[in-house]
C-alpha atoms as a PDB file:
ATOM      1  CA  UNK A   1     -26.532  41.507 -25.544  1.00  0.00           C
ATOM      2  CA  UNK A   2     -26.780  40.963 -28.883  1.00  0.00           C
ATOM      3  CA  UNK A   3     -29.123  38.046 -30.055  1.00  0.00           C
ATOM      4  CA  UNK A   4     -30.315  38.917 -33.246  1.00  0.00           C
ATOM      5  CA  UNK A   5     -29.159  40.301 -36.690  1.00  0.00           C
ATOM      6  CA  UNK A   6     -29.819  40.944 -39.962  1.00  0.00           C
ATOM      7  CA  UNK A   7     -28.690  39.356 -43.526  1.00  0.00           C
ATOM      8  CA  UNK A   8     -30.457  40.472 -46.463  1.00  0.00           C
ATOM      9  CA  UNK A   9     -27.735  40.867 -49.322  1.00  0.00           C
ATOM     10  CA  UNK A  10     -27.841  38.649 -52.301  1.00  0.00           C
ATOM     11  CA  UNK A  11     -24.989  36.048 -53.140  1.00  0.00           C
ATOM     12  CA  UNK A  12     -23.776  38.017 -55.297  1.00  0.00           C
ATOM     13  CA  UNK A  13     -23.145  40.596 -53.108  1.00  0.00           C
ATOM     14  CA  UNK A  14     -21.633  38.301 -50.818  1.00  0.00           C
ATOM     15  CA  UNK A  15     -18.804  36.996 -53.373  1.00  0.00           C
ATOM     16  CA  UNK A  16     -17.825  40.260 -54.037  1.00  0.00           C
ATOM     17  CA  UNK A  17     -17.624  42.179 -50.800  1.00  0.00           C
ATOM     18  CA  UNK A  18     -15.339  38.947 -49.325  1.00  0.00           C
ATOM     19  CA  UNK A  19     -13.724  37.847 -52.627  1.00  0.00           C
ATOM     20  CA  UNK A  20     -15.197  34.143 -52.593  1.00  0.00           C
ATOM     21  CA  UNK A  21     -16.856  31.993 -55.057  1.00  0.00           C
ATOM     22  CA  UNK A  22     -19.932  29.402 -53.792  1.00  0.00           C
ATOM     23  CA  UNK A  23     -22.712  27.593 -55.440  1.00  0.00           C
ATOM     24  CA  UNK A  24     -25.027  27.343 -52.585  1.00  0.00           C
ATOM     25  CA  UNK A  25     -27.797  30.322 -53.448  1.00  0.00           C
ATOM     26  CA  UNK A  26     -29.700  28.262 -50.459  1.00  0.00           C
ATOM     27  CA  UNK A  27     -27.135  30.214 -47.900  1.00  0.00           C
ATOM     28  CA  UNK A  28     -28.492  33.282 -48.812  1.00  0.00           C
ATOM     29  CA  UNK A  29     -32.113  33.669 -48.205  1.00  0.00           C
ATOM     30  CA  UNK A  30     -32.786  37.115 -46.433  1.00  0.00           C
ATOM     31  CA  UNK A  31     -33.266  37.003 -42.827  1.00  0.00           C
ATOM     32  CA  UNK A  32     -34.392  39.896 -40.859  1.00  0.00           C
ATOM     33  CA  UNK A  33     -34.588  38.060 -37.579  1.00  0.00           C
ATOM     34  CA  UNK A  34     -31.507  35.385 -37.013  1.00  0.00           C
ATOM     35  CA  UNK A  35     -31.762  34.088 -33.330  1.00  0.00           C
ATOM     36  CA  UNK A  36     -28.891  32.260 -31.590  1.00  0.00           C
ATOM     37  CA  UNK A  37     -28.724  28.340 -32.928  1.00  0.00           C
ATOM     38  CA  UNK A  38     -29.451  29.242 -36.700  1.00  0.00           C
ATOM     39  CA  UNK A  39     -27.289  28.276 -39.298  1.00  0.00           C
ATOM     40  CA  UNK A  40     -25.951  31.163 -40.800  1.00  0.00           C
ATOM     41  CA  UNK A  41     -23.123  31.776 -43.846  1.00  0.00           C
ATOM     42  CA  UNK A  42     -19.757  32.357 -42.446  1.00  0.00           C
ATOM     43  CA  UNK A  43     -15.813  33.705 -44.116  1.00  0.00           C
ATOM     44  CA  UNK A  44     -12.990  31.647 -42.924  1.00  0.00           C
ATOM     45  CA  UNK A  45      -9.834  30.844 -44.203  1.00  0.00           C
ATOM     46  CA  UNK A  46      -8.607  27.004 -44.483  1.00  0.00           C
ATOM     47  CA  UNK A  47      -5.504  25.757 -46.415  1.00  0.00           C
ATOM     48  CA  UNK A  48      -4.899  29.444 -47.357  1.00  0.00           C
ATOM     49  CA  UNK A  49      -8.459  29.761 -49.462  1.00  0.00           C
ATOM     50  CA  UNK A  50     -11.360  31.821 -48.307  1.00  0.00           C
ATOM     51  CA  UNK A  51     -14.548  29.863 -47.885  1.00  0.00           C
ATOM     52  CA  UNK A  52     -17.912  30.675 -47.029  1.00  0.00           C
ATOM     53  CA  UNK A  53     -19.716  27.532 -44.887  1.00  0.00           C
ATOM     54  CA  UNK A  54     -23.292  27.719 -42.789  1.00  0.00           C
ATOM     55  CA  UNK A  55     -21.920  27.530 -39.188  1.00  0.00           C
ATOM     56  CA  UNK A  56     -23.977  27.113 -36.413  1.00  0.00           C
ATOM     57  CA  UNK A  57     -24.307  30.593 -34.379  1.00  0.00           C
ATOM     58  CA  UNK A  58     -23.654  29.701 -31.446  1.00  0.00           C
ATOM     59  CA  UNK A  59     -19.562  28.077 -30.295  1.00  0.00           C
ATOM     60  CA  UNK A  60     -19.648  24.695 -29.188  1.00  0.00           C
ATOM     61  CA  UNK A  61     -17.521  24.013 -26.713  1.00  0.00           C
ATOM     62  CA  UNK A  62     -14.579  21.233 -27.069  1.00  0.00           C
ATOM     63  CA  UNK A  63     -16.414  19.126 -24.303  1.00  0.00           C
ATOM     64  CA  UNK A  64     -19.982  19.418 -24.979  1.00  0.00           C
ATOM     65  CA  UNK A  65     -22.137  16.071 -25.890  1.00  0.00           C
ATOM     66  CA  UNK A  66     -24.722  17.790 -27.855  1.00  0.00           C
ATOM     67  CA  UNK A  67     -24.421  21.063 -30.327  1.00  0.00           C
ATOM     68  CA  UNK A  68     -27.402  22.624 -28.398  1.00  0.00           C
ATOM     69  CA  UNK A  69     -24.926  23.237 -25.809  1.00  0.00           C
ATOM     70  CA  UNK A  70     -23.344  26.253 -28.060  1.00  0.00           C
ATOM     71  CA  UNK A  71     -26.511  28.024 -28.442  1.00  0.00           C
ATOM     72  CA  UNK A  72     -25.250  30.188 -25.120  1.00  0.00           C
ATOM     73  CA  UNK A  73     -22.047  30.942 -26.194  1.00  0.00           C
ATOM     74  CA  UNK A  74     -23.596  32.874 -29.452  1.00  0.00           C
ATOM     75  CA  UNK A  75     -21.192  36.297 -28.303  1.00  0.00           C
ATOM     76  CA  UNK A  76     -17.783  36.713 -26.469  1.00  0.00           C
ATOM     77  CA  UNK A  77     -16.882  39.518 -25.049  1.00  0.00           C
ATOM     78  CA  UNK A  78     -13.201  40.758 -26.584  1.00  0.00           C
ATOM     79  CA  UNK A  79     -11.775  41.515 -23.353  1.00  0.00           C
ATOM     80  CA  UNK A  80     -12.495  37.801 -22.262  1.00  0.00           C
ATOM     81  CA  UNK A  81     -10.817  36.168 -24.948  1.00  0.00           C
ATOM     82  CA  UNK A  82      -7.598  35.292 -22.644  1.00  0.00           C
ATOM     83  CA  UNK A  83      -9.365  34.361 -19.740  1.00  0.00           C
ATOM     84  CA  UNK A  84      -9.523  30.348 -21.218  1.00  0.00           C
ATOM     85  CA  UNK A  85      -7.617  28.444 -22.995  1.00  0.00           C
ATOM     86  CA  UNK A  86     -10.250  27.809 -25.785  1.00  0.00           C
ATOM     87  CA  UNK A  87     -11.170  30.541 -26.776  1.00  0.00           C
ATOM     88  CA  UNK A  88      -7.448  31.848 -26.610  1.00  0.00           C
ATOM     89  CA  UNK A  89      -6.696  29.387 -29.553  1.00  0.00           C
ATOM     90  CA  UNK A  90      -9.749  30.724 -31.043  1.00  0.00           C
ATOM     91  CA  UNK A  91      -8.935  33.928 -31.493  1.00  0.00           C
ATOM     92  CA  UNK A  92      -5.129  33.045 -32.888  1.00  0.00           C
ATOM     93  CA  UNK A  93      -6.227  30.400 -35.547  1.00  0.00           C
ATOM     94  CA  UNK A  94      -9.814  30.362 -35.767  1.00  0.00           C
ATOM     95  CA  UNK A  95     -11.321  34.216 -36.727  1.00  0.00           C
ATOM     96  CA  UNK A  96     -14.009  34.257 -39.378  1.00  0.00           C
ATOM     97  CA  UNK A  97     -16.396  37.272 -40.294  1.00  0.00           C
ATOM     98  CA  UNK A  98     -20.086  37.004 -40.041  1.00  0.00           C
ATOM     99  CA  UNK A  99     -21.795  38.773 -42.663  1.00  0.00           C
ATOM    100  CA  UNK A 100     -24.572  40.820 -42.370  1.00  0.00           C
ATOM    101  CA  UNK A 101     -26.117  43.861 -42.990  1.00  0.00           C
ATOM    102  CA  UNK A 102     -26.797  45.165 -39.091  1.00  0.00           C
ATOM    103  CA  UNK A 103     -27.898  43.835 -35.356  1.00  0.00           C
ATOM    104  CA  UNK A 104     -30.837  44.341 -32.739  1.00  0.00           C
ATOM    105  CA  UNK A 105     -30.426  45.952 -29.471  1.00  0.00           C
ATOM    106  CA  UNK A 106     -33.031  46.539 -27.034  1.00  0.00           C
ATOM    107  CA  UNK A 107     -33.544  49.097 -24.507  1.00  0.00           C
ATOM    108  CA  UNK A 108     -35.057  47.883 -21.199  1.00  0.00           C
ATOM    109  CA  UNK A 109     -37.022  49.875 -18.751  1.00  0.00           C
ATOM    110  CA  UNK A 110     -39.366  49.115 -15.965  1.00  0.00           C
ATOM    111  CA  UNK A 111     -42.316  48.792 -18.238  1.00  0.00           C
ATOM    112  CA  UNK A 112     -41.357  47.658 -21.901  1.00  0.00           C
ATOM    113  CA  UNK A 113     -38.384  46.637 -23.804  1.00  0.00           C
ATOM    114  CA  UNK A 114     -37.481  49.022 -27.076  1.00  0.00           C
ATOM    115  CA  UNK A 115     -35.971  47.332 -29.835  1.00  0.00           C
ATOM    116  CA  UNK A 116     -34.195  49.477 -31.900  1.00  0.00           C
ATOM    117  CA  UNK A 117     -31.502  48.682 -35.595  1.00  0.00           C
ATOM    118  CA  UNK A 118     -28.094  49.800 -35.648  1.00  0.00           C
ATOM    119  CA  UNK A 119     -26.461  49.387 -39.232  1.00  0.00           C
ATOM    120  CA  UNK A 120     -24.117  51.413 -41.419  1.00  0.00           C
ATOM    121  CA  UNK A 121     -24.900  55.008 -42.505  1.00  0.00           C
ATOM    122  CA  UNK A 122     -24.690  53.503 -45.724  1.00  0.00           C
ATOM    123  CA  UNK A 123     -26.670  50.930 -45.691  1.00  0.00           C
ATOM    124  CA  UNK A 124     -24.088  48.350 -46.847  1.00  0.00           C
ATOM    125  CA  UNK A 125     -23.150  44.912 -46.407  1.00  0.00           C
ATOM    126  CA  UNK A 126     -20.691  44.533 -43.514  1.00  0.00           C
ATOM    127  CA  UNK A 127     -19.157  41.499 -41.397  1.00  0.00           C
ATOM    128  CA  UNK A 128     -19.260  40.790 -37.681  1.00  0.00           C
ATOM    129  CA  UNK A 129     -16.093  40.046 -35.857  1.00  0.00           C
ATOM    130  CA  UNK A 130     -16.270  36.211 -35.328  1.00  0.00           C
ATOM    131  CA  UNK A 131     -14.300  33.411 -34.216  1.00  0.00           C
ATOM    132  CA  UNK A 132     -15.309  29.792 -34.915  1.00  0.00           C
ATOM    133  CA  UNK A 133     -14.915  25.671 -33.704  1.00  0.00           C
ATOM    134  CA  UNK A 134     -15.003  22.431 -35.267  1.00  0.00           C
ATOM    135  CA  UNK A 135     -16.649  20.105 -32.932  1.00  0.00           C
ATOM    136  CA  UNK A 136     -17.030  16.161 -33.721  1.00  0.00           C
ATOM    137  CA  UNK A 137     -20.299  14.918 -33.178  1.00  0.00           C
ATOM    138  CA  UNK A 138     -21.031  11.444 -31.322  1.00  0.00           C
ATOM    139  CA  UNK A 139     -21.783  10.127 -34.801  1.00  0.00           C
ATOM    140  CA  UNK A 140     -18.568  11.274 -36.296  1.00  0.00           C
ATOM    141  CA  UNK A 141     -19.597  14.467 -38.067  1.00  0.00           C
ATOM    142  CA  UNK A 142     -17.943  17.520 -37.872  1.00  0.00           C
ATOM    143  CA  UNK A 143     -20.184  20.892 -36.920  1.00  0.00           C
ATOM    144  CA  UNK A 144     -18.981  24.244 -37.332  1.00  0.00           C
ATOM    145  CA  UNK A 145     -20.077  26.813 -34.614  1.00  0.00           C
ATOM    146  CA  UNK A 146     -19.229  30.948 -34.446  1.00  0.00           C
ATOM    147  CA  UNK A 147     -19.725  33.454 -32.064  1.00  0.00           C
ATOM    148  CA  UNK A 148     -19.808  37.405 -32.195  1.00  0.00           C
ATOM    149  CA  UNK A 149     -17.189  39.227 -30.321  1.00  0.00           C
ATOM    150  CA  UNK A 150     -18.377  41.927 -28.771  1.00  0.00           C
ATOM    151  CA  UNK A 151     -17.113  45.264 -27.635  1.00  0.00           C
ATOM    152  CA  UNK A 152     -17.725  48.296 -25.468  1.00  0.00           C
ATOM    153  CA  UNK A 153     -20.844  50.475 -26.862  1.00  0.00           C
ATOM    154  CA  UNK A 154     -19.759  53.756 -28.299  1.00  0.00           C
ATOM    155  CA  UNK A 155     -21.647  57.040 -27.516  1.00  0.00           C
ATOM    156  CA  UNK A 156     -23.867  56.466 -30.281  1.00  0.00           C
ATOM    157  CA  UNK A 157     -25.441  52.998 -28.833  1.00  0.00           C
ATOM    158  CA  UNK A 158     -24.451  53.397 -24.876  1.00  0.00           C
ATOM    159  CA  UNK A 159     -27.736  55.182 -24.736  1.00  0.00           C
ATOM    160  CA  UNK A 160     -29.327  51.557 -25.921  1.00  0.00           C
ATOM    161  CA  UNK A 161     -26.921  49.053 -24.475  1.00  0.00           C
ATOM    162  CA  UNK A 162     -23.250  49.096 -23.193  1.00  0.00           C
ATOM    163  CA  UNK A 163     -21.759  46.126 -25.463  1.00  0.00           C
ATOM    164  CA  UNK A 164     -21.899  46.101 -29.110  1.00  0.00           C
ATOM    165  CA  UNK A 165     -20.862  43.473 -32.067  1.00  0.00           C
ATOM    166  CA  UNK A 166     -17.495  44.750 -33.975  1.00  0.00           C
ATOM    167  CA  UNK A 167     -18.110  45.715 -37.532  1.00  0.00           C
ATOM    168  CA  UNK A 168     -14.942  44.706 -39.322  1.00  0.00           C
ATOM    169  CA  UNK A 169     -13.867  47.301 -42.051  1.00  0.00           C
ATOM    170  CA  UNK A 170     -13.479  45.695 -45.496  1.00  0.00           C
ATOM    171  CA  UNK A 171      -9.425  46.810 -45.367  1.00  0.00           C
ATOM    172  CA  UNK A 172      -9.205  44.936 -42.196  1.00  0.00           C
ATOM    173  CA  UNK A 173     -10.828  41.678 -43.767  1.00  0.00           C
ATOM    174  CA  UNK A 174      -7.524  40.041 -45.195  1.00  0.00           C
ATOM    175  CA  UNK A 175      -5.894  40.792 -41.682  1.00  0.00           C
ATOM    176  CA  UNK A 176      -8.661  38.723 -39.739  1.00  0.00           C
ATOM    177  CA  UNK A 177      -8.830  36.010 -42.026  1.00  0.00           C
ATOM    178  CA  UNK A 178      -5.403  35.085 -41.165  1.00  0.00           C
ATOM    179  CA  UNK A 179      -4.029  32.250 -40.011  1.00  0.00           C
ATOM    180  CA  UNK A 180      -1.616  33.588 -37.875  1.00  0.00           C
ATOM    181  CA  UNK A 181      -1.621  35.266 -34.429  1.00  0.00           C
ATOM    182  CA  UNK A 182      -2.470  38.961 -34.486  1.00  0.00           C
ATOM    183  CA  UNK A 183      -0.484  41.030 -32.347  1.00  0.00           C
ATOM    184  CA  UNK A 184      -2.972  43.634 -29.356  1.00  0.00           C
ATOM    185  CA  UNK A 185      -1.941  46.769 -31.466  1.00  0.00           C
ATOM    186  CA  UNK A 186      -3.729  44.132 -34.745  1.00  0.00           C
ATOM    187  CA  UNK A 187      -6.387  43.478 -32.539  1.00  0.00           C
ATOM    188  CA  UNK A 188      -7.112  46.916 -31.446  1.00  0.00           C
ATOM    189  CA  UNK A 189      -7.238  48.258 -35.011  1.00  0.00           C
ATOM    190  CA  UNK A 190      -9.598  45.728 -36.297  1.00  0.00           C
ATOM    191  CA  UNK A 191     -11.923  46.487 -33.467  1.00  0.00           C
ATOM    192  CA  UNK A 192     -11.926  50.540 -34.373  1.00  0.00           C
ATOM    193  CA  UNK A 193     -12.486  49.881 -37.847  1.00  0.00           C
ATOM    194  CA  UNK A 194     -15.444  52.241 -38.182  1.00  0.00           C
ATOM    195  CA  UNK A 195     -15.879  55.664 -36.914  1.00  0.00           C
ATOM    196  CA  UNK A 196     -19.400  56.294 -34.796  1.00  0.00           C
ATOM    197  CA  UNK A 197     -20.469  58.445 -37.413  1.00  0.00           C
ATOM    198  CA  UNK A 198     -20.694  55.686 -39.749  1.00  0.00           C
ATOM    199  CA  UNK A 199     -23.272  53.989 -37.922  1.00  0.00           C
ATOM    200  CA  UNK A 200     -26.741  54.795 -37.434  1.00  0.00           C
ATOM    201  CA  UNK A 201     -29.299  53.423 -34.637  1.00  0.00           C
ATOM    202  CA  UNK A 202     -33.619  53.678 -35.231  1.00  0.00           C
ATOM    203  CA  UNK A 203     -36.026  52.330 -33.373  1.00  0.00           C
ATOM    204  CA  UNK A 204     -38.187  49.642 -34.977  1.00  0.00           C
ATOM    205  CA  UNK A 205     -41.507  47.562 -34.386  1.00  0.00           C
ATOM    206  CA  UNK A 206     -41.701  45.785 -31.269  1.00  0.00           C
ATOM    207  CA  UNK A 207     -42.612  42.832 -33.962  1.00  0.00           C
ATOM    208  CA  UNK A 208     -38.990  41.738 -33.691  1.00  0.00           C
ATOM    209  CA  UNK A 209     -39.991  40.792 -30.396  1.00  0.00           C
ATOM    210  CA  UNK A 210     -40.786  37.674 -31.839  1.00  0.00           C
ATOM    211  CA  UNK A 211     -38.610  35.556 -33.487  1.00  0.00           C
ATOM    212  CA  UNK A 212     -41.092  33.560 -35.971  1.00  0.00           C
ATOM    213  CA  UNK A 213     -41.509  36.994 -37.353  1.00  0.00           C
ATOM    214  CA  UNK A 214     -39.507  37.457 -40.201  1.00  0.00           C
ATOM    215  CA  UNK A 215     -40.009  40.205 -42.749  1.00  0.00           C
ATOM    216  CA  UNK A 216     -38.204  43.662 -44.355  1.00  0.00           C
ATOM    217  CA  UNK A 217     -40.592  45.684 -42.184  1.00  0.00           C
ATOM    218  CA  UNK A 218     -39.174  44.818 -38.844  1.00  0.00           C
ATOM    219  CA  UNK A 219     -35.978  46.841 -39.599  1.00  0.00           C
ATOM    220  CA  UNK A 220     -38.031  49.480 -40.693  1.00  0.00           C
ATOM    221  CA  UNK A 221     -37.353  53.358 -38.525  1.00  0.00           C
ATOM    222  CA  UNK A 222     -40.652  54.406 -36.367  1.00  0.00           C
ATOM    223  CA  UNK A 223     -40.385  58.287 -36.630  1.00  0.00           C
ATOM    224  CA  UNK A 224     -39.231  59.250 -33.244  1.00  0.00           C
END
């Protein structure tokens, strides 16, 4: 599972990484501890212009009476994406890429869970695989809602966890965006857009434990 990331890049950074404009600084305040049901800034595509929105993280689905009922769909696995009919016209006309700057995964054992920070080698800004909803409110108003897809662990993080978030590569970013159906052989390249030696994993502070904490020292490596 994945059920908490990281977004500490400025707006500035944002705009120029995904090629969009906004005046809403208030999107951007770093967050080193984003739990399922936060508004976060998403990249989507409507009437052929990239926008950047806060979506609720966490899919609402078509039928649901409040937007609290989203807050479990905050990651779909990619290989489930055909399995209903939602989500299927999801992923053709409703992608969008999450921004951020890298996710939590935890490593249980008998005793303790280990949290531990997987992020680019490089420490750069990178999107999140996502696909997105509009759902109408009872009082008429219309929420936006994401959710991660999520893939197979590579050898790097299987030791941690067997699923991991798709990093999107900036080359692939036009692709996604698109309004149009992407063919498997698409798919499959988006989802292999990094190499596992562009990633890196560290353990961190068992701080992050707790989601009112919220600070640039939970993501932080503990020498091994």
């Amino acid at each position: 599972m994945s059920d908490r990331f990281v977004l500490e890049a400025s707006k500035e950074e944002v705009e120029e990484l995904f090629g969009i404009s906004t005046a809403r600084d208030d999107f951007f305040k770093p967050n080193y501890n984003i739990t399922p049901g936060s508004l976060i800034p998403v990249i989507y595509k409507e009437d052929g212009e990239r926008k950047v929105y806060n979506f609720r993280w966490g899919l609402i689905p078509p039928d649901a009476e409040e937007e609290i009922e989203g807050n479990d769909n905050f990651v779909v696995p990619a290989e489930e994406l055909e399995e209903d009919e939602w989500l299927t016209e999801c992923i053709e006309r409703c992608r969008c890429l999450i921004p951020a700057n890298g996710f939590y995964k935890w490593k249980f054992s008998e005793k303790k869970s280990t949290p531990f920070y997987i992020r680019l080698l490089s420490n750069e800004l990178t999107a999140i695989a996502g696909i997105y909803s509009v759902w109408e409110s009872s009082a008429g108003r219309d929420v936006y809602s994401c959710a991660m897809l999520t893939t197979e662990a590579n050898t790097l993080i299987q030791p941690v966890d067997d699923r991991m978030p798709i990093f999107v590569h900036p080359d692939d970013y036009e692709q996604w965006l698109g309004e149009g159906e992407l063919s498997e052989s698409e798919l499959e390249e988006v989802m292999n857009g990094y190499a596992m030696t562009e990633l890196t994993v560290n353990r961190v502070s068992e701080d992050v434990n707790d989601p009112e904490n919220n600070s640039p020292e939970l993501i932080q490596p503990i020498p091994k």
